[in-house]
C-alpha atoms as a PDB file:
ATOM      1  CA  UNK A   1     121.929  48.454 -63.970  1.00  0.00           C
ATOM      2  CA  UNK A   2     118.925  49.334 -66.099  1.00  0.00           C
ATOM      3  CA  UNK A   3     118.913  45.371 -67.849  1.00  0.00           C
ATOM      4  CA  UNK A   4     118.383  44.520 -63.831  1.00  0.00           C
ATOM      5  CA  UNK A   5     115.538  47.105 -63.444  1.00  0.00           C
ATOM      6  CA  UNK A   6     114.165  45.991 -66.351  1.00  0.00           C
ATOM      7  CA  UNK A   7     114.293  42.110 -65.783  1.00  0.00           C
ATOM      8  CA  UNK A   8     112.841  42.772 -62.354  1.00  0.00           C
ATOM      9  CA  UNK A   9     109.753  44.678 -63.410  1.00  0.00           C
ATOM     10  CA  UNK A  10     109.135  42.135 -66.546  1.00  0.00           C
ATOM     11  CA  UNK A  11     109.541  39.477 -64.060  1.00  0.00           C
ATOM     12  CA  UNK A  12     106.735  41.032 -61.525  1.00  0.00           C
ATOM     13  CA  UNK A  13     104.730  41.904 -64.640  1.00  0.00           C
ATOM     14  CA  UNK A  14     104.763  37.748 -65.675  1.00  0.00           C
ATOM     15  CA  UNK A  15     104.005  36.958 -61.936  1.00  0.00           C
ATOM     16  CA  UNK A  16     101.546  39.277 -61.863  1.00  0.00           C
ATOM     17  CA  UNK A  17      99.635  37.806 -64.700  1.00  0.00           C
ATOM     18  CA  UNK A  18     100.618  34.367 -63.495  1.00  0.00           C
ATOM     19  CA  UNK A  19      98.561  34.575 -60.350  1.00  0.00           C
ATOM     20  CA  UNK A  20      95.870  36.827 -61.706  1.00  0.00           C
ATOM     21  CA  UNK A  21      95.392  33.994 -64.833  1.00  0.00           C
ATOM     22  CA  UNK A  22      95.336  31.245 -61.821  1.00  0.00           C
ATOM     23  CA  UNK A  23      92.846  33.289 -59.599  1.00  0.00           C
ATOM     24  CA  UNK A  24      90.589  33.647 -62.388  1.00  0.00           C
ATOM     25  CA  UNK A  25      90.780  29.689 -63.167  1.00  0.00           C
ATOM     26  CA  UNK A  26      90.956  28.466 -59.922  1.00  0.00           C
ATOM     27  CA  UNK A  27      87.865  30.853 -58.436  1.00  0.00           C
ATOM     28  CA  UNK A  28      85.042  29.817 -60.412  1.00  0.00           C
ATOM     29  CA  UNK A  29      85.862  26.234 -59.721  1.00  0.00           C
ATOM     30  CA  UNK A  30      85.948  26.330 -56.427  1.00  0.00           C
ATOM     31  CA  UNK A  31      82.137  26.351 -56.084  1.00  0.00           C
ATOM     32  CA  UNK A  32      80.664  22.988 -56.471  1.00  0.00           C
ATOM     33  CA  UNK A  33      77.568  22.787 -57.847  1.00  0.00           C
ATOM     34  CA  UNK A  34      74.691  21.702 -55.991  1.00  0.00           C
ATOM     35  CA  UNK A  35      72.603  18.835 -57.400  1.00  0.00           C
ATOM     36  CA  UNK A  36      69.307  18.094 -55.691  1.00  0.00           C
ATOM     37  CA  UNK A  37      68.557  14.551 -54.756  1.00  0.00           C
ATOM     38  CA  UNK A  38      65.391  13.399 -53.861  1.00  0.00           C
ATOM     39  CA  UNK A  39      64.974  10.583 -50.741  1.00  0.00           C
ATOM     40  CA  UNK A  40      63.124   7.443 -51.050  1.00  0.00           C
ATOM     41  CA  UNK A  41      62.602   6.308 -47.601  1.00  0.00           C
ATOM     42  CA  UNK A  42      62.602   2.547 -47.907  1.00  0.00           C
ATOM     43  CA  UNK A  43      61.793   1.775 -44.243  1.00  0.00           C
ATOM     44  CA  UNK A  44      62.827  -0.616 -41.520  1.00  0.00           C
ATOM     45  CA  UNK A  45      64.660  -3.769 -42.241  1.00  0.00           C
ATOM     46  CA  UNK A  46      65.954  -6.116 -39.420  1.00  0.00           C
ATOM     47  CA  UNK A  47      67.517  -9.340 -40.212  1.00  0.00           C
ATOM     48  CA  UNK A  48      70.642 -11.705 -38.831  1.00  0.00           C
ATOM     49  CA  UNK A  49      73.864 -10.731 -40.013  1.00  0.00           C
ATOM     50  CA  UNK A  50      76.912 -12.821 -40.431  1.00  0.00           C
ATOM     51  CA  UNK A  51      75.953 -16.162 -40.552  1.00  0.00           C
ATOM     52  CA  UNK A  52      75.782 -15.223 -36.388  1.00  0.00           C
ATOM     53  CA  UNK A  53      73.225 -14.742 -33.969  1.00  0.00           C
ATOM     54  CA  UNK A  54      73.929 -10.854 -34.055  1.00  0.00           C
ATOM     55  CA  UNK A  55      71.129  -8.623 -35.393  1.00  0.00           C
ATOM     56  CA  UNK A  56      70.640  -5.477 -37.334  1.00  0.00           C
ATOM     57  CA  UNK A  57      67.569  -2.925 -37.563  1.00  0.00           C
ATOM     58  CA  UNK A  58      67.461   0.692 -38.838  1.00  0.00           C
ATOM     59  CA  UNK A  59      66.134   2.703 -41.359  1.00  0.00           C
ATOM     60  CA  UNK A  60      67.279   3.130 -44.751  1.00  0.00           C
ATOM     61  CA  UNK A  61      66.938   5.793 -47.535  1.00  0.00           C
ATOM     62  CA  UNK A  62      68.244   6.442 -51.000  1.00  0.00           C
ATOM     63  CA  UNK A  63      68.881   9.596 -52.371  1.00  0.00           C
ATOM     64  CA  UNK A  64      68.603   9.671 -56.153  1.00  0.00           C
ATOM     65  CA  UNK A  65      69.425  12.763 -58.468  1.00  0.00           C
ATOM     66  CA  UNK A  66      66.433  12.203 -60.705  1.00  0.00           C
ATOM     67  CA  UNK A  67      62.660  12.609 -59.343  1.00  0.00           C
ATOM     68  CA  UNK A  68      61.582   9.661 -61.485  1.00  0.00           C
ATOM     69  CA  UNK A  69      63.414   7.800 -60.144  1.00  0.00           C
ATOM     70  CA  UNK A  70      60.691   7.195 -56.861  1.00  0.00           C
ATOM     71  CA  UNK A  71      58.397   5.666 -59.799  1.00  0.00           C
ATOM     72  CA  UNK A  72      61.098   3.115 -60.102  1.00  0.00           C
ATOM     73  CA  UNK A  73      61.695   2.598 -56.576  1.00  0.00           C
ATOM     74  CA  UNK A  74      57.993   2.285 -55.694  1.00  0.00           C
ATOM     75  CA  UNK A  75      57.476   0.084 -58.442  1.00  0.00           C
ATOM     76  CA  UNK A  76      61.010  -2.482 -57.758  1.00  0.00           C
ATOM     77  CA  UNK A  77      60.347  -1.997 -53.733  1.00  0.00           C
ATOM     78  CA  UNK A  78      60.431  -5.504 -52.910  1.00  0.00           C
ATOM     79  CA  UNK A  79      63.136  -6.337 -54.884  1.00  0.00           C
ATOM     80  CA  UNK A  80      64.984  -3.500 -54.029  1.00  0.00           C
ATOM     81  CA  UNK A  81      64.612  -4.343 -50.288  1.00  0.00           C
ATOM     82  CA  UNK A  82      65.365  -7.940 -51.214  1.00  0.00           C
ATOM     83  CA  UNK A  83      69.285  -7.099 -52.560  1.00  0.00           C
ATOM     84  CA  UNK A  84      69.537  -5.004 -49.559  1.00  0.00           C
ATOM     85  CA  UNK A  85      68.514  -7.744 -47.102  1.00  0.00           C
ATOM     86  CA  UNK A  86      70.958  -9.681 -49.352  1.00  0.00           C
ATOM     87  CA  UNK A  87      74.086  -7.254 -48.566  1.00  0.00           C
ATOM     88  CA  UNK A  88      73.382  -6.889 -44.960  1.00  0.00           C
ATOM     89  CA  UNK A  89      73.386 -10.648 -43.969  1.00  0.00           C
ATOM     90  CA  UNK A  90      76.847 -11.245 -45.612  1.00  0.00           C
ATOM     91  CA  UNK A  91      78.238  -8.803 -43.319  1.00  0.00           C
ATOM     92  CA  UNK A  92      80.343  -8.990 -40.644  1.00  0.00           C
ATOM     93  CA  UNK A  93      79.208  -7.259 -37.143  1.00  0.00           C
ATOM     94  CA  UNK A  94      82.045  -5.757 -36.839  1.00  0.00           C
ATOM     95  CA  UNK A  95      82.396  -4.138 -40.707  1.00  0.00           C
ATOM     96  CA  UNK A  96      78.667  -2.641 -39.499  1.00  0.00           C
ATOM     97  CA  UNK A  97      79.975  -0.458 -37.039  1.00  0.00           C
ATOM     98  CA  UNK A  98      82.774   1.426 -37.987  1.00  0.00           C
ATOM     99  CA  UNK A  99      82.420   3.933 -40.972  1.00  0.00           C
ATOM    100  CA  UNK A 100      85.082   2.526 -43.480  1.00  0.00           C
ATOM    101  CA  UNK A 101      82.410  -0.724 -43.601  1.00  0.00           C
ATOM    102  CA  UNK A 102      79.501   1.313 -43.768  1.00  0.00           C
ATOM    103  CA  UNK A 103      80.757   3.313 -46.673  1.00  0.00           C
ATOM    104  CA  UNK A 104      81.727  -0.487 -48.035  1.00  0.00           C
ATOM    105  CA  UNK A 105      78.355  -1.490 -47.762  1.00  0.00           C
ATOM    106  CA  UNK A 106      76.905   1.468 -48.949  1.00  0.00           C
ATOM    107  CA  UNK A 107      79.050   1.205 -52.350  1.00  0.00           C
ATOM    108  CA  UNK A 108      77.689  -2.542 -52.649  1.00  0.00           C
ATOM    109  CA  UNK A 109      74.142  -1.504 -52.550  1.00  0.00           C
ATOM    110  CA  UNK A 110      74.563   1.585 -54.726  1.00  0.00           C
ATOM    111  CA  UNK A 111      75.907  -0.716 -57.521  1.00  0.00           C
ATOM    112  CA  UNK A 112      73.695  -3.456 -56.500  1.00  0.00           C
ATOM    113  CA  UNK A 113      70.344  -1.944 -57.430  1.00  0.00           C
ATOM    114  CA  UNK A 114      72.118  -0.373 -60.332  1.00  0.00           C
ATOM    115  CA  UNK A 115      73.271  -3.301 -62.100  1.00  0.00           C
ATOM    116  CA  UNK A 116      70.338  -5.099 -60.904  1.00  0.00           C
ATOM    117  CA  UNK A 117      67.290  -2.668 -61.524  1.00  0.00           C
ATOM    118  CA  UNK A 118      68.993  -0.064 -63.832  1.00  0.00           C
ATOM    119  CA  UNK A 119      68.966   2.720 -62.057  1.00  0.00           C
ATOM    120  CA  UNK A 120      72.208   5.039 -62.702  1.00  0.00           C
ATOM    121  CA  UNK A 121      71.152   8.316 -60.441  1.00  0.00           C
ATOM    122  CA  UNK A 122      71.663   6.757 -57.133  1.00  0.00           C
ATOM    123  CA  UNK A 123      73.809   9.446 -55.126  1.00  0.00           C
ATOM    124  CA  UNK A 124      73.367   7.916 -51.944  1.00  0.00           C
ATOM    125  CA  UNK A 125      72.313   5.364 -49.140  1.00  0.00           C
ATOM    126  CA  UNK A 126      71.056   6.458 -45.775  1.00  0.00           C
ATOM    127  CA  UNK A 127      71.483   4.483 -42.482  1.00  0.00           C
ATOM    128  CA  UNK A 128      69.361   5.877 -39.886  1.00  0.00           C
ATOM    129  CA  UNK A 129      68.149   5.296 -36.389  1.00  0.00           C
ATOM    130  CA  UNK A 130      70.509   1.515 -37.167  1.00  0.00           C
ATOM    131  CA  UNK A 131      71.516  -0.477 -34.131  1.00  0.00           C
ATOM    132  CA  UNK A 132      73.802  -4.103 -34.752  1.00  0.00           C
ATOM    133  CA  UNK A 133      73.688  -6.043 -31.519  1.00  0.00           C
END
């Protein structure tokens, strides 16, 4: 009878420490940290999309982890509003209005303009006030 009591409370002893040694772990992890990104607002584009007579307009804006980064923008503007033209008038109408194509799209612009103008600290592309008709 004692082995017993004594398994038991060695056993709740190991537990013990098991959960306090994944609390401790698993708590300071749990807090992502914040990075600040900085938006370039790169205005209004309208074009044709898909080969079709459909249309889109809206605003876009790239968020960027690095403040320099708006030098670089400012500077490439044209071209960087040239690849994005380039993106949006392969697409299809319908890939433009439903998220899983938007976050497509977004992905192909991201690495777009960074394999194009070099720019690694790209967090983000904006779509805002957009309409496809």
């Amino acid at each position: 009878m004692k082995k017993i009591a004594i398994y038991s409370i060695v056993g709740v002893a190991v537990l013990a420490i098991g959960f306090a040694a994944a609390f401790f772990l698993f708590s300071g992890k749990a807090e992502a940290k914040k990075v600040k990104t900085y938006n370039y607002d790169m205005g209004v584009f309208s074009t044709n999309i898909g080969g079709t007579k459909n249309f889109f307009k809206g605003n876009i804006i790239i968020a960027s982890t690095d403040k320099k980064a708006e030098k670089v923008f400012t500077e490439k503007n044209a071209e960087i509003r040239d690849i994005i033209l380039e993106i949006i008038i392969q697409q299809k109408p319908e890939d433009m209005v439903n998220p899983g194509g938007m976050n497509s799209i977004k992905k192909d612009i991201i690495n777009k303009i960074k394999t194009r103008i070099g720019i690694d600290s790209i967090e983000n592309i904006y779509f805002t006030d957009y309409i496809v008709q």
